[in-house]
Each structure stands twice: as C-alpha cells, then as structure tokens.
C-alpha atoms as a PDB file:
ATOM      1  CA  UNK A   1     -53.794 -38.048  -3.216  1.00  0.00           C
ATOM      2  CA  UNK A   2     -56.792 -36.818  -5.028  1.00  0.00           C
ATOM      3  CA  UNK A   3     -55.072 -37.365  -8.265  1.00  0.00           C
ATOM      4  CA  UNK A   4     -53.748 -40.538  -7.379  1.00  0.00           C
ATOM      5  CA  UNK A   5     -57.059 -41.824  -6.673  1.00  0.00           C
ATOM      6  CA  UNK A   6     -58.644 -40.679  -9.803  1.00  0.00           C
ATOM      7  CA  UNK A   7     -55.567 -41.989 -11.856  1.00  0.00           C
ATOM      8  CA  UNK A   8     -56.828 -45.335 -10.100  1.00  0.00           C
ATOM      9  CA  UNK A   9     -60.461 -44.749 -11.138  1.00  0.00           C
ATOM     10  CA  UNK A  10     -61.540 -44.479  -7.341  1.00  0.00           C
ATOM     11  CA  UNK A  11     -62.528 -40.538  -7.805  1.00  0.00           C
ATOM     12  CA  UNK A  12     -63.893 -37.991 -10.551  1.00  0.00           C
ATOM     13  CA  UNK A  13     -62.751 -35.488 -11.522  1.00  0.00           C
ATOM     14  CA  UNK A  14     -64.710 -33.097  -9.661  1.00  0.00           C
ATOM     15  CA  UNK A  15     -63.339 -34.216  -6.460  1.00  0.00           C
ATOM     16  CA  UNK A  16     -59.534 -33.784  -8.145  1.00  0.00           C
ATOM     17  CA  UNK A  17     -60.588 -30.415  -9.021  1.00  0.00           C
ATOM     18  CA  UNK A  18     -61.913 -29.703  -5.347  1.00  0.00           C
ATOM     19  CA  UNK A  19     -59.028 -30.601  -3.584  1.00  0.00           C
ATOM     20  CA  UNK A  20     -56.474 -28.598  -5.932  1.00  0.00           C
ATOM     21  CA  UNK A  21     -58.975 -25.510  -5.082  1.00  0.00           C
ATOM     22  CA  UNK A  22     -58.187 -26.103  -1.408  1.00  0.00           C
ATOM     23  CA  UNK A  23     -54.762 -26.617  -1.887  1.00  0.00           C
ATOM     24  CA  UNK A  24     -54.340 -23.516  -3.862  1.00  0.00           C
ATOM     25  CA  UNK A  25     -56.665 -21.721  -0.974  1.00  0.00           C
ATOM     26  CA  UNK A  26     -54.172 -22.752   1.369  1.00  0.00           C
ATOM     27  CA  UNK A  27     -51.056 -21.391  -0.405  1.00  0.00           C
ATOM     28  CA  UNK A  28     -52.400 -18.276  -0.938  1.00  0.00           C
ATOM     29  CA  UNK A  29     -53.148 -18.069   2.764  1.00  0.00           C
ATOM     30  CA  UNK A  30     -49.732 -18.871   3.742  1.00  0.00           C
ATOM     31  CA  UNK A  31     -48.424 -15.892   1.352  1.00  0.00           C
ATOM     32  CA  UNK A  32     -51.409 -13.689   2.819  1.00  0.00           C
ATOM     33  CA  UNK A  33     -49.856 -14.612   6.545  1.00  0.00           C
ATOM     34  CA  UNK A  34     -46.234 -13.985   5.587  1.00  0.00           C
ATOM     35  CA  UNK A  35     -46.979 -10.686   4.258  1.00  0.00           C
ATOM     36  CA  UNK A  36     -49.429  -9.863   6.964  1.00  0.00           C
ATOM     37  CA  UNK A  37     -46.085 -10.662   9.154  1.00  0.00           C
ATOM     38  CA  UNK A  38     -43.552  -8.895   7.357  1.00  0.00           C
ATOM     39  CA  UNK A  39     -45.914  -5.654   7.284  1.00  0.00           C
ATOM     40  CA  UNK A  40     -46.164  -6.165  10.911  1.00  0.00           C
ATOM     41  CA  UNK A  41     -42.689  -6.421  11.219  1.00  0.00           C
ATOM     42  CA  UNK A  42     -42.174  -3.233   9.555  1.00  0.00           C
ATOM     43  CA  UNK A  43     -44.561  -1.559  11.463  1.00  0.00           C
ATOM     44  CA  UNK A  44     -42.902  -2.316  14.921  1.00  0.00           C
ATOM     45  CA  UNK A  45     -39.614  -1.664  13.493  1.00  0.00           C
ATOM     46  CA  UNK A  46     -40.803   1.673  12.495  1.00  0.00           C
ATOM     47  CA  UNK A  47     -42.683   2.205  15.913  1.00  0.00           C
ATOM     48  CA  UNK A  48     -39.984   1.743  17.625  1.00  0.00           C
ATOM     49  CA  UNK A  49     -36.954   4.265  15.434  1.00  0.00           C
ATOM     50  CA  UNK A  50     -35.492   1.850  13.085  1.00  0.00           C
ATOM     51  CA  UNK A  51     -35.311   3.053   9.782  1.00  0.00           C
ATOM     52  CA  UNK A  52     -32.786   3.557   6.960  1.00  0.00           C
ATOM     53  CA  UNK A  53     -30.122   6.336   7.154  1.00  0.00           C
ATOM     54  CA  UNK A  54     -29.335   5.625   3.242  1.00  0.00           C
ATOM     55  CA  UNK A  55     -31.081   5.544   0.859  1.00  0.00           C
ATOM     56  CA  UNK A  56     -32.664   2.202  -0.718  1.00  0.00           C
ATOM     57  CA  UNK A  57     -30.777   1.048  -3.597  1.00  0.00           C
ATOM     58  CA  UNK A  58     -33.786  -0.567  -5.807  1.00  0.00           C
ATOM     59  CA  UNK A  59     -31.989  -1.591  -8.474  1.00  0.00           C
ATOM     60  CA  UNK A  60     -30.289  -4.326  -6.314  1.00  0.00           C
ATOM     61  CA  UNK A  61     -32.955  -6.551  -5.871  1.00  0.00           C
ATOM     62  CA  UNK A  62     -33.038  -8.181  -2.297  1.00  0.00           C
ATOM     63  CA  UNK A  63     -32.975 -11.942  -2.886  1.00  0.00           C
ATOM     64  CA  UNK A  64     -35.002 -13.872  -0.416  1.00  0.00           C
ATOM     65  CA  UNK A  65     -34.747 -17.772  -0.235  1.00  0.00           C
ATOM     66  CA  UNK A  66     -35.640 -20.428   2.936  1.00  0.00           C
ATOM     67  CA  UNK A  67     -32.300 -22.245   2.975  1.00  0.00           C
ATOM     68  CA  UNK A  68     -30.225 -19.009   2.410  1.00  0.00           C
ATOM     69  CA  UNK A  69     -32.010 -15.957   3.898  1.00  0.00           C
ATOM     70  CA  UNK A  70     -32.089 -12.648   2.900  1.00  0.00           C
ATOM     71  CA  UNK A  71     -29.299 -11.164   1.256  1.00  0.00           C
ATOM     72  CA  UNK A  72     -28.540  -9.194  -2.317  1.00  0.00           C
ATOM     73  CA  UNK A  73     -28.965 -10.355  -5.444  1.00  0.00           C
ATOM     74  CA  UNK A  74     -24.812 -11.072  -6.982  1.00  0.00           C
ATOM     75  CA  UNK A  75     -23.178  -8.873  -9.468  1.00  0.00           C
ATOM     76  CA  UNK A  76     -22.604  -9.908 -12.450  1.00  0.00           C
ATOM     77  CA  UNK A  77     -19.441  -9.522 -13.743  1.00  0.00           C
ATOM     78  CA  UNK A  78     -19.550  -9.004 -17.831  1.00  0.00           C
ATOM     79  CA  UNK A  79     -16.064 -10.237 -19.097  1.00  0.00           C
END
C-alpha cells in the first residue's frame, strides 16, 4: 500500500522503506515460529519413543510444499 501511495506521490520514500522493514520483520517471524514448532514437534516426538528404525536417506531431499505436504523429492529418470 506503501508503494502504491508513494507511486501516487502521497508518501516518501522513507515511509516505503519502513513498511517493507516491517513486512520483512514479520516474515522472518513467521519462519522463526514454524521452526520453533517443528523443533517442538521433534522434541515431543522424541519424548515420547518415536524415532527412526532406518537410517535417514539424505540424499533424497524431503520436499515440503502448503498445497501438497510433505513427501520426497521424484526420481528422475535419465533416458
């Protein structure tokens, strides 16, 4: 909106500046919160026995997307 306005000639650019530092505050307290969960997460699952009888295959990388949750990255088949 910030930019918008300034675009318009209603705000400087300070206050376009200002509000991109917020937003970018704000996303990188999000991420800070999901990974405060996810260790959490861990930590209970832990607590409580789970674990991994195999072991972890890193080279697969574990894909994680919103609309498609978790799940492995696809092999690619070279032809």
């Amino acid at each position: 909106m910030e930019r918008t306005l300034y675009k318009a000639g209603e705000a400087n650019l300070l206050d376009v500046l200002d509000a991109e530092r917020s937003a970018y505050s704000a996303e990188d307290s999000l991420l800070q919160s999901r990974v405060s969960i996810a260790t959490g997460y861990i930590a209970l699952n832990k607590a409580l026995g789970g674990g991994w009888d195999d072991v972890v295959d890193s080279a697969t990388p574990e894909i994680i997307d919103v609309t498609t949750r978790p799940h492995f990255a696809a092999k690619v088949v070279a032809q």
